[in-house]
N, C-alpha and C. Protein backbone atom coordinates (compact mmCIF):
# COMPACT_ATOMS: atom_id res chain seq x y z
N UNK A 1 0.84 -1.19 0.00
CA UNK A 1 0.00 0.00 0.00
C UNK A 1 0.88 1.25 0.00
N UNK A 2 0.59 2.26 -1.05
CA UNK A 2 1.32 3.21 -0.76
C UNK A 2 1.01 4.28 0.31
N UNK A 3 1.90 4.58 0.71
CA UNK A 3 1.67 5.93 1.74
C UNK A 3 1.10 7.09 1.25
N UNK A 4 0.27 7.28 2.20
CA UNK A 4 -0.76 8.83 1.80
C UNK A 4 0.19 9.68 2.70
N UNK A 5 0.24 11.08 1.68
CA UNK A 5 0.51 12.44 2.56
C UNK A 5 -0.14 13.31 2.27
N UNK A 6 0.03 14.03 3.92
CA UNK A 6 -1.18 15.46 4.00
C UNK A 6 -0.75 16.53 2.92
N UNK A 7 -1.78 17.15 2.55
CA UNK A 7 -1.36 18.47 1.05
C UNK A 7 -2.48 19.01 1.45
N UNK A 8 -2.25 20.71 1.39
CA UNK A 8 -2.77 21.41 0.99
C UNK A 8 -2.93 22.04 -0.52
N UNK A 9 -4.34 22.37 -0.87
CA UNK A 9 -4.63 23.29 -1.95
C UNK A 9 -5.65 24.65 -2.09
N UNK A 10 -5.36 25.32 -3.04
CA UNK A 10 -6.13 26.28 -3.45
C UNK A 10 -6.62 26.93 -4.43
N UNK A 11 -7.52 27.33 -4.74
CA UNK A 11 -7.99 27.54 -5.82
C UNK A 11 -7.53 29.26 -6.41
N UNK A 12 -7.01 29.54 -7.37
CA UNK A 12 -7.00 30.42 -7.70
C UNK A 12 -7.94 31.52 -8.38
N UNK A 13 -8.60 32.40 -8.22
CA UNK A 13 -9.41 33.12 -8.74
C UNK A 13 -9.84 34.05 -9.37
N UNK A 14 -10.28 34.65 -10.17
CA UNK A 14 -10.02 35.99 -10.88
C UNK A 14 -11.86 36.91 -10.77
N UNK A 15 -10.79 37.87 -10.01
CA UNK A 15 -12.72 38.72 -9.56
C UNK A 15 -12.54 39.89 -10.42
N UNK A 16 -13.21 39.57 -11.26
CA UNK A 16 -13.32 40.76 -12.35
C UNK A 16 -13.63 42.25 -11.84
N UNK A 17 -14.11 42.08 -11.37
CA UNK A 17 -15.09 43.11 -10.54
C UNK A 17 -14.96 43.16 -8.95
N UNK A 18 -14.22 43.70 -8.48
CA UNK A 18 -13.73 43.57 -7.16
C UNK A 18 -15.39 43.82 -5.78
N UNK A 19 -15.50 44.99 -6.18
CA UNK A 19 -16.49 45.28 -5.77
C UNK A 19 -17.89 44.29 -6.17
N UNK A 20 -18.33 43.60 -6.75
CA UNK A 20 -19.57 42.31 -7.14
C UNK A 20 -19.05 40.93 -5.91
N UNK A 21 -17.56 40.72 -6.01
CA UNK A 21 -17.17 39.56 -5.45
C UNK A 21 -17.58 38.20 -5.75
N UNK A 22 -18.22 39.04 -7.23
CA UNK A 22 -18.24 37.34 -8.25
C UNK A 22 -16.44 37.07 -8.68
N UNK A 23 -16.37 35.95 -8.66
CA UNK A 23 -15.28 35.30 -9.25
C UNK A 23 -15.12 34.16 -10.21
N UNK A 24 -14.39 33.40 -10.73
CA UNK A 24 -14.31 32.70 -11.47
C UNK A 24 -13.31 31.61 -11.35
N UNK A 25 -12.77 30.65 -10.75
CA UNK A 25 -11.76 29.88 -10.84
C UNK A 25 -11.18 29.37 -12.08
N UNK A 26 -10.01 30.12 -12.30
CA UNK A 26 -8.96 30.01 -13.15
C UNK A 26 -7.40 29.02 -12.96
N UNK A 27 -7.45 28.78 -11.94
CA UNK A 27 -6.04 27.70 -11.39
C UNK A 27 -6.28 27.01 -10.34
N UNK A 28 -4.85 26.56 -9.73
CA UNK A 28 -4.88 25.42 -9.01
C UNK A 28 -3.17 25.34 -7.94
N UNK A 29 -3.39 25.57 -7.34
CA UNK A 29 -2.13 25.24 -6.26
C UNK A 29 -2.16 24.60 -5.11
N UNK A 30 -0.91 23.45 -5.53
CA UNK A 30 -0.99 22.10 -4.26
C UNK A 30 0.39 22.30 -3.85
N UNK A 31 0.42 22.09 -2.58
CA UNK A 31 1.55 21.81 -1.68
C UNK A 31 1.80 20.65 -0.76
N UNK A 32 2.73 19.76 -0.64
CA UNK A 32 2.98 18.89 0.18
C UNK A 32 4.37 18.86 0.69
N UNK A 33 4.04 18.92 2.36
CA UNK A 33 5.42 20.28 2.86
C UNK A 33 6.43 18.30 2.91
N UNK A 34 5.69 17.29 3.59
CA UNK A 34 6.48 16.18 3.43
C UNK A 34 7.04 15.61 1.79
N UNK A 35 6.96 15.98 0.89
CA UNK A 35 7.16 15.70 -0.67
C UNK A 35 7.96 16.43 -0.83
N UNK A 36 8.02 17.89 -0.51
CA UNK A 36 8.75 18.81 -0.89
C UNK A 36 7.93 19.25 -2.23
N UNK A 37 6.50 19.44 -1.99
CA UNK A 37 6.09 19.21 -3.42
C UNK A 37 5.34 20.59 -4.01
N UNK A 38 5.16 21.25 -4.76
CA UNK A 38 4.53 22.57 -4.97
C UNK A 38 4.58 22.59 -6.39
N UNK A 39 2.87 22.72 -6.70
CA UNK A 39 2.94 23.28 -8.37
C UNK A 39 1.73 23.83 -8.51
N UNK A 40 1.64 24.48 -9.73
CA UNK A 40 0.56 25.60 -10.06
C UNK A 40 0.68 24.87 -11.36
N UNK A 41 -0.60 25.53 -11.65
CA UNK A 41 -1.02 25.52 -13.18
C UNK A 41 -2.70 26.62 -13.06
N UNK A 42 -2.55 27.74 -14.51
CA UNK A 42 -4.37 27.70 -14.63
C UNK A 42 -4.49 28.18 -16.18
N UNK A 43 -5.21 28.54 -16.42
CA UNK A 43 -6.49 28.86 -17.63
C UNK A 43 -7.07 30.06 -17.65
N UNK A 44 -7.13 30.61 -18.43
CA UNK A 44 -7.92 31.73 -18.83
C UNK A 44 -9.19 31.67 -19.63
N UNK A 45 -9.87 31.42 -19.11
CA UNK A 45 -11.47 31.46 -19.47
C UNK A 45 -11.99 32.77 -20.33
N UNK A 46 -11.37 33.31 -21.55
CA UNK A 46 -11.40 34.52 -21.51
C UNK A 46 -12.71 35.30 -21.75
N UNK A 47 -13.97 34.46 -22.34
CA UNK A 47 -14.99 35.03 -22.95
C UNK A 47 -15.44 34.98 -21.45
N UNK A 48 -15.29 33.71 -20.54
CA UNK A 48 -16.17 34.11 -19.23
C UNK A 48 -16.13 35.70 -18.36
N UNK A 49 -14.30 35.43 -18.85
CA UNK A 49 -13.95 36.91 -17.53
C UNK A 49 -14.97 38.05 -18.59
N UNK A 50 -15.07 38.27 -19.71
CA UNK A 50 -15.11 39.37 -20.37
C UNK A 50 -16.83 39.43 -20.34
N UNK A 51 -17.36 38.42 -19.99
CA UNK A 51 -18.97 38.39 -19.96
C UNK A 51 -18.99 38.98 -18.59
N UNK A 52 -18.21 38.86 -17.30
CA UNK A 52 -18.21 39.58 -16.06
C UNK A 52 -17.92 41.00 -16.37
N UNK A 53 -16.69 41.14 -17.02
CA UNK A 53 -16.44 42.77 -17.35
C UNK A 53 -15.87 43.07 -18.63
N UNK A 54 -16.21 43.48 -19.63
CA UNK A 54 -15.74 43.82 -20.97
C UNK A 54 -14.53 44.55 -20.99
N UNK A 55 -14.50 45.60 -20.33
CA UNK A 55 -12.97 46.07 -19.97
C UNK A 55 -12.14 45.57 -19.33
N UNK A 56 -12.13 44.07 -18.94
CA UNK A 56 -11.35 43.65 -18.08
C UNK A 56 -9.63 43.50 -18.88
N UNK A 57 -9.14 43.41 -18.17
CA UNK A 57 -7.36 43.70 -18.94
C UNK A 57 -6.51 42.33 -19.06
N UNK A 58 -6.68 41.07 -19.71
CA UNK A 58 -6.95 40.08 -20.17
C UNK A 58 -5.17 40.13 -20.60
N UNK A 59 -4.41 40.90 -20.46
CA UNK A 59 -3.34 40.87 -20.58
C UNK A 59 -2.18 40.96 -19.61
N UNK A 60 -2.70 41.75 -18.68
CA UNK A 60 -2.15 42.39 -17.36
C UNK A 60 -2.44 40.53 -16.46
N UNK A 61 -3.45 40.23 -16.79
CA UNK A 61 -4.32 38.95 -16.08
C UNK A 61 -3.15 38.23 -16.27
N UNK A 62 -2.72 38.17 -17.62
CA UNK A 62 -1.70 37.04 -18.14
C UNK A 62 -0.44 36.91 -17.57
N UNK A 63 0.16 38.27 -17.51
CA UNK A 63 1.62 38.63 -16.80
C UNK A 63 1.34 38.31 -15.10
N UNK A 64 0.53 38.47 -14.37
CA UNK A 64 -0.06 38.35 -13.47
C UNK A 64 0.17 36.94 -12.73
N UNK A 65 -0.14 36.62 -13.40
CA UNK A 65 -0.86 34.89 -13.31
C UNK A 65 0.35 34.07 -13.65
N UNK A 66 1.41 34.68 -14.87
CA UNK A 66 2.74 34.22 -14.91
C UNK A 66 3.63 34.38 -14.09
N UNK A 67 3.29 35.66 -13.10
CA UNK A 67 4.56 35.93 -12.11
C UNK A 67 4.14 35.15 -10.69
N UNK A 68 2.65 34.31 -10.40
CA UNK A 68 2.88 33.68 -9.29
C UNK A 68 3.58 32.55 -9.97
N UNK A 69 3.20 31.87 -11.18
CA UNK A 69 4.32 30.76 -11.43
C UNK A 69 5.53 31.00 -11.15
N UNK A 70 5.93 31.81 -11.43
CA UNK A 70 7.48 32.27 -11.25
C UNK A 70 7.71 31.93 -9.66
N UNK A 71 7.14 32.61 -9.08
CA UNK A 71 7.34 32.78 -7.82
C UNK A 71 7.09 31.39 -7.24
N UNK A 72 6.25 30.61 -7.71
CA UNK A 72 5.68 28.97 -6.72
C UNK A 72 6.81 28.38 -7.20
N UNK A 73 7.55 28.45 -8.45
CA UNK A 73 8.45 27.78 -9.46
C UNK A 73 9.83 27.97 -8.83
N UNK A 74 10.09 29.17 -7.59
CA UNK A 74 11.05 29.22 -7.27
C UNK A 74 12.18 29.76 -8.17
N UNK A 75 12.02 30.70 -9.31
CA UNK A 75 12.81 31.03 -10.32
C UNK A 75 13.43 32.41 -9.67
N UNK A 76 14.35 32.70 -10.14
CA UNK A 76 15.27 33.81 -9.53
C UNK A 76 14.37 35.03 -10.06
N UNK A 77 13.85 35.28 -11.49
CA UNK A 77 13.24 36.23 -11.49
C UNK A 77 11.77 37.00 -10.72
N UNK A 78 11.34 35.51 -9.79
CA UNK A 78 10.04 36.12 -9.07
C UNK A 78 10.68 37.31 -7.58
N UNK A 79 11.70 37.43 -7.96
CA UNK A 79 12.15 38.27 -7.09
C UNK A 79 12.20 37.73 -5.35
N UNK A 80 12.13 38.12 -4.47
CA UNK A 80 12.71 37.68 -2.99
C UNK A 80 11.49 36.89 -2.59
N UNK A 81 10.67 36.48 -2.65
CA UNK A 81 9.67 35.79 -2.24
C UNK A 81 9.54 34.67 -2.60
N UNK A 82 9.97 34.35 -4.26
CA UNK A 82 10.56 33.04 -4.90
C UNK A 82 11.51 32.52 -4.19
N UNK A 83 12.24 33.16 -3.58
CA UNK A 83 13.73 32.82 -2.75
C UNK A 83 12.98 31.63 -1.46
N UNK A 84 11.74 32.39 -1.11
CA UNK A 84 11.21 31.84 0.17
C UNK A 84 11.10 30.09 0.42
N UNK A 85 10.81 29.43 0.79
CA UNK A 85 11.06 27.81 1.05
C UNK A 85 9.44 27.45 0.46
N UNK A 86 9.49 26.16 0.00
CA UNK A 86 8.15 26.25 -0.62
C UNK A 86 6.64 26.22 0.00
N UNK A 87 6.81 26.17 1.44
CA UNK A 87 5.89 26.38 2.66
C UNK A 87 5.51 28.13 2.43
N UNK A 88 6.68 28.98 2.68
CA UNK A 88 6.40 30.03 2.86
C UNK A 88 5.54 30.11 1.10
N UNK A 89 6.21 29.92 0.36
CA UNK A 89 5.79 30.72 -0.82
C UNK A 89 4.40 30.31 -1.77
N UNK A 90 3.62 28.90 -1.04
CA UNK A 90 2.37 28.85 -0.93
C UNK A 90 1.73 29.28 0.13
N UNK A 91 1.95 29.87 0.71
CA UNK A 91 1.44 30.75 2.28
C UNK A 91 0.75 31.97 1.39
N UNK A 92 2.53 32.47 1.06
CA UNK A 92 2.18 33.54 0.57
C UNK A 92 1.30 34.11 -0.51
N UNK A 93 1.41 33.21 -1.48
CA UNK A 93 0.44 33.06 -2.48
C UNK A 93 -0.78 33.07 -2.14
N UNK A 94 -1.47 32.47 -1.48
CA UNK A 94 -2.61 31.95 -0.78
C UNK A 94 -3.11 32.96 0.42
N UNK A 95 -2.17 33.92 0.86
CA UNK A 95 -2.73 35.21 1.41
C UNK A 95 -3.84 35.52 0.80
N UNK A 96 -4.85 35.80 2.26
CA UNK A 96 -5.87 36.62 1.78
C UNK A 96 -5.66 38.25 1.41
N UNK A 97 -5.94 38.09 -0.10
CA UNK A 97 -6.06 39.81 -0.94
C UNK A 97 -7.56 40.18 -1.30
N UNK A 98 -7.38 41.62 -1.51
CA UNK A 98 -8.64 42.32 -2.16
C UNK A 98 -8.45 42.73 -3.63
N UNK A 99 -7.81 42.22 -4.28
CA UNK A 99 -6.77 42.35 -5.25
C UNK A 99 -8.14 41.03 -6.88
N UNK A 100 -7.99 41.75 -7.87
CA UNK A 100 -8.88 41.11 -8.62
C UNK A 100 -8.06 39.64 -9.14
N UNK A 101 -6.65 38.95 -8.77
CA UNK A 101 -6.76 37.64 -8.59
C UNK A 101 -6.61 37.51 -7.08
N UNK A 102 -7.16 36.35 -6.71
CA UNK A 102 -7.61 35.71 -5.18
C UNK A 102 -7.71 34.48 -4.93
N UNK A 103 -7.22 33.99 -4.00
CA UNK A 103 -7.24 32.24 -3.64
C UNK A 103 -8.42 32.18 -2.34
N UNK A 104 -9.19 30.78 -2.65
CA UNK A 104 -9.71 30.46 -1.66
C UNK A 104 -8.76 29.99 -0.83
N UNK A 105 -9.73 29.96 0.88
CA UNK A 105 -8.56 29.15 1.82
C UNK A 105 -8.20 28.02 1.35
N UNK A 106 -7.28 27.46 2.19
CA UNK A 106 -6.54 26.70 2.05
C UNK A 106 -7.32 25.11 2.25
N UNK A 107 -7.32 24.19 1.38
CA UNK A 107 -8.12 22.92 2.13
C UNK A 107 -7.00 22.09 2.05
N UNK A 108 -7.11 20.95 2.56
CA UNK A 108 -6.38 19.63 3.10
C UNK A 108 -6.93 18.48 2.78
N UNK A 109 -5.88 17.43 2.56
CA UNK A 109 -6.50 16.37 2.05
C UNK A 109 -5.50 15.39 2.08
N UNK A 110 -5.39 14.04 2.04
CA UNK A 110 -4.53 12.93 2.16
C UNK A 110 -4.46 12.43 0.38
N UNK A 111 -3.03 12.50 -0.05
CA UNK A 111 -2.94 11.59 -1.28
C UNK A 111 -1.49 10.60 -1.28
N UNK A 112 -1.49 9.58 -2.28
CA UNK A 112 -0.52 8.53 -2.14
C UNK A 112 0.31 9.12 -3.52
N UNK A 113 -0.78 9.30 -4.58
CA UNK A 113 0.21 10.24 -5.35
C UNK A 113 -0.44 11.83 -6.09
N UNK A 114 0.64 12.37 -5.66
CA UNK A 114 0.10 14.31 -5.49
C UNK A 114 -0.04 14.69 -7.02
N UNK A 115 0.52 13.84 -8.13
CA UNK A 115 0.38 14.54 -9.53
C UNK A 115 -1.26 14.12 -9.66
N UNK A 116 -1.90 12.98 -9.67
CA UNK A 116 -2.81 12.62 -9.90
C UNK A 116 -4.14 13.41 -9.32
N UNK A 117 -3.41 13.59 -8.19
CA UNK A 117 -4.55 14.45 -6.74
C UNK A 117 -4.69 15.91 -7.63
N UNK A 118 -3.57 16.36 -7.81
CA UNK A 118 -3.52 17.94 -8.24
C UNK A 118 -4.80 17.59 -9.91
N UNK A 119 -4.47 16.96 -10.76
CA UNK A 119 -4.74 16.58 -11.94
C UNK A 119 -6.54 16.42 -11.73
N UNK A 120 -6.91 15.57 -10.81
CA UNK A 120 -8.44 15.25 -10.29
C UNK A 120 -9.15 16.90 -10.00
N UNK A 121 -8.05 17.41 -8.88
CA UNK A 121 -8.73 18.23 -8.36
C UNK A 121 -9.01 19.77 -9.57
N UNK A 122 -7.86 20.00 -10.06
CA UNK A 122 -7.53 20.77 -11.40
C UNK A 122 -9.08 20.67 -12.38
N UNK A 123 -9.23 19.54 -12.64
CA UNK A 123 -10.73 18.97 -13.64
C UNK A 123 -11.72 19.30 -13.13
N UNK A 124 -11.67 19.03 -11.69
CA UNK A 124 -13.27 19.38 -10.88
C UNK A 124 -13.26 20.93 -10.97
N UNK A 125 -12.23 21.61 -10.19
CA UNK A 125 -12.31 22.98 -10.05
C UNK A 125 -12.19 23.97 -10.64
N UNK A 126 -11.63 23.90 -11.70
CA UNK A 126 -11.23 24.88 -12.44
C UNK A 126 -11.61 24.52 -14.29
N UNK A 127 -11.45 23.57 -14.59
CA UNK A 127 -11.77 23.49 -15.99
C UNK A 127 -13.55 22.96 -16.01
C-alpha cells in the first residue's frame, strides 16, 4: 500500500469586478510540505472573464498569473519571495487579498500520489 501524505490546496481566482465579489476559478495550487512538493497551473477562461467585465485587462491577467508561477516555481526572477522555502511561498500566495486575482482558503487532504490528486482536483475545479 502506498503511503498517503497530508497536502494542501487552493484555488485560484479571478474577480473581475472587485467590488460584485463574483469570481471565477482560473487555477490550481498544491503543496505537500512532506514531498517537498509545490505546483501551479491555470487557464484563462477569456470570454467568461469578459462576460463579467468587458474592460477587463486580459493581458495584465496574463503577466499576473505568470509571475505567481514564477514565484511557486522558485525562479530567480520572481524576485525575494521566490527565494522563500516552498511552505512560505504557498502561504504567501494563498494570502488573503482584495486584489482582482484571489485564492480560496486553504483545504487539506490525504494523497498517495500528489500529480494525480492535483490533476483530479484541477478537472473538478477549475476546468
Amino acid at each position: 500500500m502506498h503511503e498517503k501524505h497530508l497536502y494542501d490546496y487552493t484555488i485560484i481566482r479571478v474577480v473581475p469586478r472587485v467590488e460584485r465579489e463574483e469570481f471565477i476559478n482560473v487555477g490550481l495550487m498544491l503543496f505537500c510540505k512532506r514531498q517537498k512538493y509545490l505546483r501551479i497551473q491555470y487557464q484563462i477562461p477569456k470570454e467568461k472573464i469578459i462576460a463579467f467585465c468587458p474592460k477587463f485587462d486580459l493581458e495584465q491577467l496574463q503577466i499576473n498569473l505568470e509571475a505567481l508561477v514564477t514565484i511557486c516555481e522558485g525562479k530567480k526572477e520572481g524576485g525575494p519571495v521566490a527565494q522563500f522555502e516552498k511552505e512560505e511561498r504557498f502561504r504567501w500566495i494563498s494570502a488573503v487579498k482584495s486584489s482582482s486575482i484571489q485564492t480560496s482558503r486553504p483545504h487539506a487532504g490525504f494523497s498517495a500520489n500528489l500529480d494525480l490528486t492535483f490533476d483530479k482536483l484541477y478537472n473538478e475545479l477549475v476546468i
